[in-house]
C-alpha atoms as a PDB file:
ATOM      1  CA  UNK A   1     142.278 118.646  38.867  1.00  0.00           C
ATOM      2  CA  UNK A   2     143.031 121.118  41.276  1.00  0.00           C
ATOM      3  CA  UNK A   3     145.229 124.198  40.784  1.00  0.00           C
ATOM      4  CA  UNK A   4     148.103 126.031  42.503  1.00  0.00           C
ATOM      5  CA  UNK A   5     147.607 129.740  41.124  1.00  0.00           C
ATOM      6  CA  UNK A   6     149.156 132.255  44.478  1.00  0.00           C
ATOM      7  CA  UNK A   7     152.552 132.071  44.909  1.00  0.00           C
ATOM      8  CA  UNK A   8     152.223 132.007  49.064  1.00  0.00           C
ATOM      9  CA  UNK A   9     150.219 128.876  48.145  1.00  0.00           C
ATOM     10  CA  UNK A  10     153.277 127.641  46.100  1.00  0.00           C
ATOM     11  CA  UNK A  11     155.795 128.840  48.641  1.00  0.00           C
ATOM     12  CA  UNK A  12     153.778 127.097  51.382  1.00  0.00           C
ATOM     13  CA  UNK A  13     153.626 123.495  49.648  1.00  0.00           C
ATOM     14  CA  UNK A  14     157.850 123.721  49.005  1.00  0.00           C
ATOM     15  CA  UNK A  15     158.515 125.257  52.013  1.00  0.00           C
ATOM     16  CA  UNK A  16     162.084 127.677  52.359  1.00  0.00           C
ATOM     17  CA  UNK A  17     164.366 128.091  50.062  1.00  0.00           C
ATOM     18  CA  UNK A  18     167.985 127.057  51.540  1.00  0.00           C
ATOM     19  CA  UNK A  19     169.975 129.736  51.852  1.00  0.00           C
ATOM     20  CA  UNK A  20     172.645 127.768  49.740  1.00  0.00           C
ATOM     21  CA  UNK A  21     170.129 127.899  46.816  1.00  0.00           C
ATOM     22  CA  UNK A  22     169.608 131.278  47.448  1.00  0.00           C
ATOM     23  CA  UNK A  23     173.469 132.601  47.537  1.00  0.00           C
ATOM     24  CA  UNK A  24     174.760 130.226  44.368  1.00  0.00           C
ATOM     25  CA  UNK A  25     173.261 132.812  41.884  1.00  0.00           C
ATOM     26  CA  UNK A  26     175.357 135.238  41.241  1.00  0.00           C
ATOM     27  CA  UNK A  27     175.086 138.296  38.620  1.00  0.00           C
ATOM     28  CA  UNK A  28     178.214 137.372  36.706  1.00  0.00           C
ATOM     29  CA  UNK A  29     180.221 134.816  35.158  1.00  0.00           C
ATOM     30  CA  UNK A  30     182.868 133.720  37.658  1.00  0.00           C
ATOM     31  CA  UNK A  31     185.696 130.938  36.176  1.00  0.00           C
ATOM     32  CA  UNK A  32     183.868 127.873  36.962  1.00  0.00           C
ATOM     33  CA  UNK A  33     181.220 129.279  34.690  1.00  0.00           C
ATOM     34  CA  UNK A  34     183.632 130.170  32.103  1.00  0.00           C
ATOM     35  CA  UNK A  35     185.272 126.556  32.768  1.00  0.00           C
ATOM     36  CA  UNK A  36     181.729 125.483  31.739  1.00  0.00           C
ATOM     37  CA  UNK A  37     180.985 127.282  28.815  1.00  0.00           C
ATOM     38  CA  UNK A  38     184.199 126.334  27.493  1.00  0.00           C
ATOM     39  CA  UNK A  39     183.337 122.356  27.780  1.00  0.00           C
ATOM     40  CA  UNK A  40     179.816 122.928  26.529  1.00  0.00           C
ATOM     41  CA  UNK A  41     178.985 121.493  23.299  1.00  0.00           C
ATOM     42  CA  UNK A  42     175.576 122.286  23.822  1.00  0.00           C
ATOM     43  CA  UNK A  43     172.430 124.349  25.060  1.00  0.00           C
ATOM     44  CA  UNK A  44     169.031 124.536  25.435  1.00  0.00           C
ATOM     45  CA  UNK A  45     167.644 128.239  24.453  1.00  0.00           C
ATOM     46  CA  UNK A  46     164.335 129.530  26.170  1.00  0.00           C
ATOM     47  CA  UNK A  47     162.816 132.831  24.830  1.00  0.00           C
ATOM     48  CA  UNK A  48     159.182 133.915  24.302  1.00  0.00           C
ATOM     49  CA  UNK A  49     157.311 136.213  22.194  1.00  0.00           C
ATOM     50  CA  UNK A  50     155.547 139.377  23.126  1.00  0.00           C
ATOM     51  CA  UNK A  51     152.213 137.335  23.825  1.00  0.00           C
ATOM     52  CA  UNK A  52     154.355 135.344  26.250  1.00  0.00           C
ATOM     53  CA  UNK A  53     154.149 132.153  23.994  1.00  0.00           C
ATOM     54  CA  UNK A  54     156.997 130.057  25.013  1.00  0.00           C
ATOM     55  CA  UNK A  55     159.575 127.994  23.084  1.00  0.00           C
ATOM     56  CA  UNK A  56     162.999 126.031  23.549  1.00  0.00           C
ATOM     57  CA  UNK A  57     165.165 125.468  20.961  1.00  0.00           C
ATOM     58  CA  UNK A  58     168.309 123.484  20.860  1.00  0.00           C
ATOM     59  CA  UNK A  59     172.103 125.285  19.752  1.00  0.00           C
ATOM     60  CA  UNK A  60     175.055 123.016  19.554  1.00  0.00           C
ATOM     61  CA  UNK A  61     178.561 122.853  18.001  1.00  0.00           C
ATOM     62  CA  UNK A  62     182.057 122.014  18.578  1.00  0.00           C
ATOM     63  CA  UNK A  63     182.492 122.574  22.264  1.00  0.00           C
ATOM     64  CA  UNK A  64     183.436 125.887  23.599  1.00  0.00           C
ATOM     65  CA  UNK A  65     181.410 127.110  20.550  1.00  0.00           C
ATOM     66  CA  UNK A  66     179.483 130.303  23.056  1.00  0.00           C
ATOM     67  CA  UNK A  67     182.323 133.074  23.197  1.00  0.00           C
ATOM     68  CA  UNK A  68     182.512 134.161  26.927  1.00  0.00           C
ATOM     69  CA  UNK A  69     183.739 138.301  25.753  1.00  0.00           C
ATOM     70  CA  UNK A  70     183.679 139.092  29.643  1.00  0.00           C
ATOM     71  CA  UNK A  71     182.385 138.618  33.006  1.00  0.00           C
ATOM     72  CA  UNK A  72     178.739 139.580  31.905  1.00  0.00           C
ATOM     73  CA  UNK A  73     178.533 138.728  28.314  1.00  0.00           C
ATOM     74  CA  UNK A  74     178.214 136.093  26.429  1.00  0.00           C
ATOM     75  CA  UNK A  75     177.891 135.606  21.996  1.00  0.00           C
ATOM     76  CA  UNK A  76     176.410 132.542  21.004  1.00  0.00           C
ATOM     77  CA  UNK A  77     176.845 132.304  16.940  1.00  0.00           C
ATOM     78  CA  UNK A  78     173.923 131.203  14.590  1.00  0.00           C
ATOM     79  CA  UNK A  79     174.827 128.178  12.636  1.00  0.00           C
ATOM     80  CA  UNK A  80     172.348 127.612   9.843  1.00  0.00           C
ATOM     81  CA  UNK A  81     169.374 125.427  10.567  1.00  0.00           C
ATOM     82  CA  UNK A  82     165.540 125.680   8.658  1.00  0.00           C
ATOM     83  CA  UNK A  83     165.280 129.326   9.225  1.00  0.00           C
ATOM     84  CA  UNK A  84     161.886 129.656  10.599  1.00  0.00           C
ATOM     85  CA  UNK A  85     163.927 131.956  13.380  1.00  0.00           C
ATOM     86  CA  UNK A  86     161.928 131.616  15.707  1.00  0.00           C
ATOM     87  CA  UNK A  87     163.954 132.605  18.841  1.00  0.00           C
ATOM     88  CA  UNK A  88     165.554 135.616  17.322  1.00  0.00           C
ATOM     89  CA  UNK A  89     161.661 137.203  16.331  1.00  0.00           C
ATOM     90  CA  UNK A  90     161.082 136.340  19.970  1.00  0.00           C
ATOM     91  CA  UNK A  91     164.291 138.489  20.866  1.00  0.00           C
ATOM     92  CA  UNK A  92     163.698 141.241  19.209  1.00  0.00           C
ATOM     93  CA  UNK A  93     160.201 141.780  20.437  1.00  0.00           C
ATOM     94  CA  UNK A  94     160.859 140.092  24.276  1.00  0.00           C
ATOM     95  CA  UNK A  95     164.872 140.059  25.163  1.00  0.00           C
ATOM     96  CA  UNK A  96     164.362 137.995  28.206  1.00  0.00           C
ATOM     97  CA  UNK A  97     166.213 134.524  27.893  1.00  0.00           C
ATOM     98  CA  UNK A  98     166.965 131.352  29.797  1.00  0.00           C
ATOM     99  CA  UNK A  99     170.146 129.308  28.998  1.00  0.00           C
ATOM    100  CA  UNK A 100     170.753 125.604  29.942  1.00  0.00           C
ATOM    101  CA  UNK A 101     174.556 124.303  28.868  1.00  0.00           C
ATOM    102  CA  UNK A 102     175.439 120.956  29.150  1.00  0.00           C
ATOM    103  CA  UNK A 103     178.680 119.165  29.201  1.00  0.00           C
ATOM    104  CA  UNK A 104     178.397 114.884  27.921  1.00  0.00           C
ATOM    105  CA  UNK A 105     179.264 113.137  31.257  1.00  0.00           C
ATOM    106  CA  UNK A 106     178.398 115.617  33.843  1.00  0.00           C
ATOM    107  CA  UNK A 107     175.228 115.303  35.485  1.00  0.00           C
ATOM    108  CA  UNK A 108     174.851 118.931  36.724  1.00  0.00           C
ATOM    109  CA  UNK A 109     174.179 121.834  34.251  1.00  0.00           C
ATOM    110  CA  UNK A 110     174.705 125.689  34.369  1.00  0.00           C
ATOM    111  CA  UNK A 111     171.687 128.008  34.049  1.00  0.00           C
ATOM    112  CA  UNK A 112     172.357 131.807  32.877  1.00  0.00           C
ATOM    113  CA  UNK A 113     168.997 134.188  32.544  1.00  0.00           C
ATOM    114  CA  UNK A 114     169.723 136.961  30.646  1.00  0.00           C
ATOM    115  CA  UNK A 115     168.668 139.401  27.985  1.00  0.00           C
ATOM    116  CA  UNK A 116     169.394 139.393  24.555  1.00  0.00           C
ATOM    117  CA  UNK A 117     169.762 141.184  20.946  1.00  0.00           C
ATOM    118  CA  UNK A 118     170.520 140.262  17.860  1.00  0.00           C
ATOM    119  CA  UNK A 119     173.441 141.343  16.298  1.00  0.00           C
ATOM    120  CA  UNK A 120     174.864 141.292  12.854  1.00  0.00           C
ATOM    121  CA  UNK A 121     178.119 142.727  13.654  1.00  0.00           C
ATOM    122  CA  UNK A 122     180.637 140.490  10.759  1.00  0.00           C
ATOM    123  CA  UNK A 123     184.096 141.797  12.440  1.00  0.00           C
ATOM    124  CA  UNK A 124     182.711 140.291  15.931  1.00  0.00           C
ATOM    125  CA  UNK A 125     180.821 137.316  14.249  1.00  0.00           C
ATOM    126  CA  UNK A 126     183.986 136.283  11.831  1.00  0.00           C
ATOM    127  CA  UNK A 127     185.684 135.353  14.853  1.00  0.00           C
ATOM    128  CA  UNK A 128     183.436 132.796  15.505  1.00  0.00           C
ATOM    129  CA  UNK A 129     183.539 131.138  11.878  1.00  0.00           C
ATOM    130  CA  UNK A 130     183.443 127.427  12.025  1.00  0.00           C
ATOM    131  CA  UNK A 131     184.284 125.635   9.125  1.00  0.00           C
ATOM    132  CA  UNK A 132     185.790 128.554   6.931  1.00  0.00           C
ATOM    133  CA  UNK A 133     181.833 130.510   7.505  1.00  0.00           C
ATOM    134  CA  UNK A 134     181.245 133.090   9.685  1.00  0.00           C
ATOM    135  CA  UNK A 135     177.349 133.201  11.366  1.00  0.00           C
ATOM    136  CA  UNK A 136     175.023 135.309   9.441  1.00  0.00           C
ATOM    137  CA  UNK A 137     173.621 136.394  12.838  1.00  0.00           C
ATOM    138  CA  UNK A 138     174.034 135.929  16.367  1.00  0.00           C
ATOM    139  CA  UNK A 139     172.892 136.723  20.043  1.00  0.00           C
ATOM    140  CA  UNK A 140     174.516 138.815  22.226  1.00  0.00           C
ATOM    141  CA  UNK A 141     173.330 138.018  25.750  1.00  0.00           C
ATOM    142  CA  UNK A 142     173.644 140.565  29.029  1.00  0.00           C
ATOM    143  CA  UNK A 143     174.213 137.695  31.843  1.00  0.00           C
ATOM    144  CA  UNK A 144     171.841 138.481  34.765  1.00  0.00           C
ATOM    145  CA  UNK A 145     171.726 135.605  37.107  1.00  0.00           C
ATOM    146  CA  UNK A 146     174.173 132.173  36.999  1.00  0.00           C
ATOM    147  CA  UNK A 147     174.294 129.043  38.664  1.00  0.00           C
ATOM    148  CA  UNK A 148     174.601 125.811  38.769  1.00  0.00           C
ATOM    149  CA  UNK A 149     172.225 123.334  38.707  1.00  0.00           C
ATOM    150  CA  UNK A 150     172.778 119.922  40.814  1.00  0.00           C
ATOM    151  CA  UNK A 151     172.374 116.479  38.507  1.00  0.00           C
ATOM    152  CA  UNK A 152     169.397 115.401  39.846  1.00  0.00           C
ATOM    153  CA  UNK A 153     167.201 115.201  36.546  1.00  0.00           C
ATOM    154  CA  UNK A 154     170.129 113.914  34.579  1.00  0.00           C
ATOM    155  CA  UNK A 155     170.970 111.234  37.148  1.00  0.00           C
ATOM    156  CA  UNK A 156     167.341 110.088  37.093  1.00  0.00           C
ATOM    157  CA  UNK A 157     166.821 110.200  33.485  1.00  0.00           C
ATOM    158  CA  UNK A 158     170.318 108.380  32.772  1.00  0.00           C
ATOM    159  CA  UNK A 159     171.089 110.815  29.967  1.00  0.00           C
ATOM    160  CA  UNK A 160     174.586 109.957  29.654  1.00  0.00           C
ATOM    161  CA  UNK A 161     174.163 106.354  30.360  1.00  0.00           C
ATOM    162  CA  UNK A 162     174.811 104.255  26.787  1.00  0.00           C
ATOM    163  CA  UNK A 163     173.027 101.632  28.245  1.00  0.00           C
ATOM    164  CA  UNK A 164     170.071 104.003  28.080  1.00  0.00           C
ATOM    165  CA  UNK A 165     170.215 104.787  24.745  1.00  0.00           C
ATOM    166  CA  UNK A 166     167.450 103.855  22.194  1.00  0.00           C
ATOM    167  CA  UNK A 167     168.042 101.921  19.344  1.00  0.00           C
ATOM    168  CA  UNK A 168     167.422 104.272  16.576  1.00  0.00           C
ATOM    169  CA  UNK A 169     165.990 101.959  14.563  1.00  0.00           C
ATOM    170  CA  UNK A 170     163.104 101.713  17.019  1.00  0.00           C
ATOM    171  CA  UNK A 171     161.655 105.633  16.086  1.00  0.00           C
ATOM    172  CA  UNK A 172     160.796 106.693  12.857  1.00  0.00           C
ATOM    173  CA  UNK A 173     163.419 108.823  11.031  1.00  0.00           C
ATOM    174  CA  UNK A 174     162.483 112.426  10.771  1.00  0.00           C
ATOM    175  CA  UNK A 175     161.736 112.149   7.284  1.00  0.00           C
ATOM    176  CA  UNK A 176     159.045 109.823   7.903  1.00  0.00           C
ATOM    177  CA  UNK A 177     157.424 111.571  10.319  1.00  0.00           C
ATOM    178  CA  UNK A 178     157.570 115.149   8.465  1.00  0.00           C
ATOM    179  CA  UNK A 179     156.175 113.143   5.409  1.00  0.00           C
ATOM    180  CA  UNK A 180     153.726 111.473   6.950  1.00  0.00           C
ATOM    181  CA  UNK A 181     152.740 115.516   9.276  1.00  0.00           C
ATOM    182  CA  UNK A 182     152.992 117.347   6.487  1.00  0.00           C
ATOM    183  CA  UNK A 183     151.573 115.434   3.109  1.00  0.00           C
ATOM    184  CA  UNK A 184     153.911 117.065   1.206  1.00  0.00           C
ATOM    185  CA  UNK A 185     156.380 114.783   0.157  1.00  0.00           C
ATOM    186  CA  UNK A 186     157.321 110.994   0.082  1.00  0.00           C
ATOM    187  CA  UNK A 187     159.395 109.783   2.732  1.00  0.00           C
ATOM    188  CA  UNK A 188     162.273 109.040   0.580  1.00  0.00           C
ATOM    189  CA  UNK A 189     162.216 112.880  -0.618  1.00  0.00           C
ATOM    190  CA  UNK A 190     162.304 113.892   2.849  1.00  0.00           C
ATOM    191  CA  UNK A 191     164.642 111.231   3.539  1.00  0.00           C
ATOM    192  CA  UNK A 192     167.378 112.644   0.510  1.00  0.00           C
ATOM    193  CA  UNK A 193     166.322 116.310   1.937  1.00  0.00           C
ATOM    194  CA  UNK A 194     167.708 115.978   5.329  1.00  0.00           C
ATOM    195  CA  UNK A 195     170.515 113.578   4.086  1.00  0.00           C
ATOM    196  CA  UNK A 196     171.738 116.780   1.811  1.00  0.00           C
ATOM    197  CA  UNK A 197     171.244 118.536   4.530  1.00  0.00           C
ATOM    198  CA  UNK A 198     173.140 116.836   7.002  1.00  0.00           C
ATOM    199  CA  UNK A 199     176.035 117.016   4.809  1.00  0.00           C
ATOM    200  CA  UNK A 200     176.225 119.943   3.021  1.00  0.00           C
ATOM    201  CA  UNK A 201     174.734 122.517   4.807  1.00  0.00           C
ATOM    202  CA  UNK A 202     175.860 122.226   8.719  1.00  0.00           C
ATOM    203  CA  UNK A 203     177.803 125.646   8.497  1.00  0.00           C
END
């Protein structure tokens, strides 16, 4: 297996960037962004640790759920989840982050790099209660670069199609598989878990 590990070597197998690549990223949020954010029911969060260990984790809510507070900064609230935390540890020690938001039925997707911190404030974080409960937490992010991203990977992997969609019946549920990973429980616990879960404990 051979291995790309110089950037002129990457550059060179590529070739140019087009200068329309190059000029879309801009250092701000300008109103199509905004537009965007405001659709955007959901994101994909990259952050990594002081080690540079990776990881991606998921955020979602009712759409429009990221408050936009101005042209460079953005507040994405904390809804509760299995509190391992792992992106906010990986804040605190590394603010660097990556942001992917998507919007159901459009193929392209805004990126926004950033950094972040962690902020408890509860007069700033009240205004984004959902369901009568304000975040414990949330992440305050200084936008750096933003653009747009064309649909290519969503056209080829059909997200939005329905016609694409698995039958859920044909994966395991997740309490299966964490009972069957972790030992610790029968399926059906995990099963009643996650159920309780689901319902009671979204916000």
């Amino acid at each position: 297996m051979t291995e790309i590990t110089e950037p002129t070597a990457l550059r060179d197998l590529y070739g140019t960037i087009s200068l329309l690549a190059q000029r879309k990223v801009m250092a701000h949020l300008d109103h199509h962004c905004r537009a965007f954010i405001a659709l955007s029911p959901f994101l994909v969060l990259a952050s990594c640790d002081e080690a540079g260990n990776a990881d991606a984790s998921p955020r979602g809510d009712a759409r429009g759920f990221v408050a936009v507070l101005d042209d460079n900064t953005l507040l994405i609230p904390d809804r509760p989840g299995n509190n391992r935390v792992d992106s906010y540890g990986n804040v605190i020690a590394h603010p660097g982050i990556g942001l992917i938001f998507f919007v159901p039925g459009i193929d392209e997707t805004l990126r926004v790099n950033g950094a972040a911190r962690v902020i408890d404030d509860a007069v700033l974080l009240n205004t984004l209660a959902a369901n009568g409960k304000a975040p414990k937490a949330g992440l305050a992010v200084q936008v750096k670069e933003a653009f747009f991203h064309c649909g290519k990977a969503l056209k080829r992997s059909q997200l939005w199609s329905a016609g694409n969609h698995v039958e859920r019946r044909t994966f395991p549920t997740l309490g299966q598989i964490i009972a069957e990973q972790t030992g610790q429980c029968s399926s059906e616990e995990a099963e009643a878990r996650i159920e309780s879960d689901y319902r009671l404990k979204l916000y």
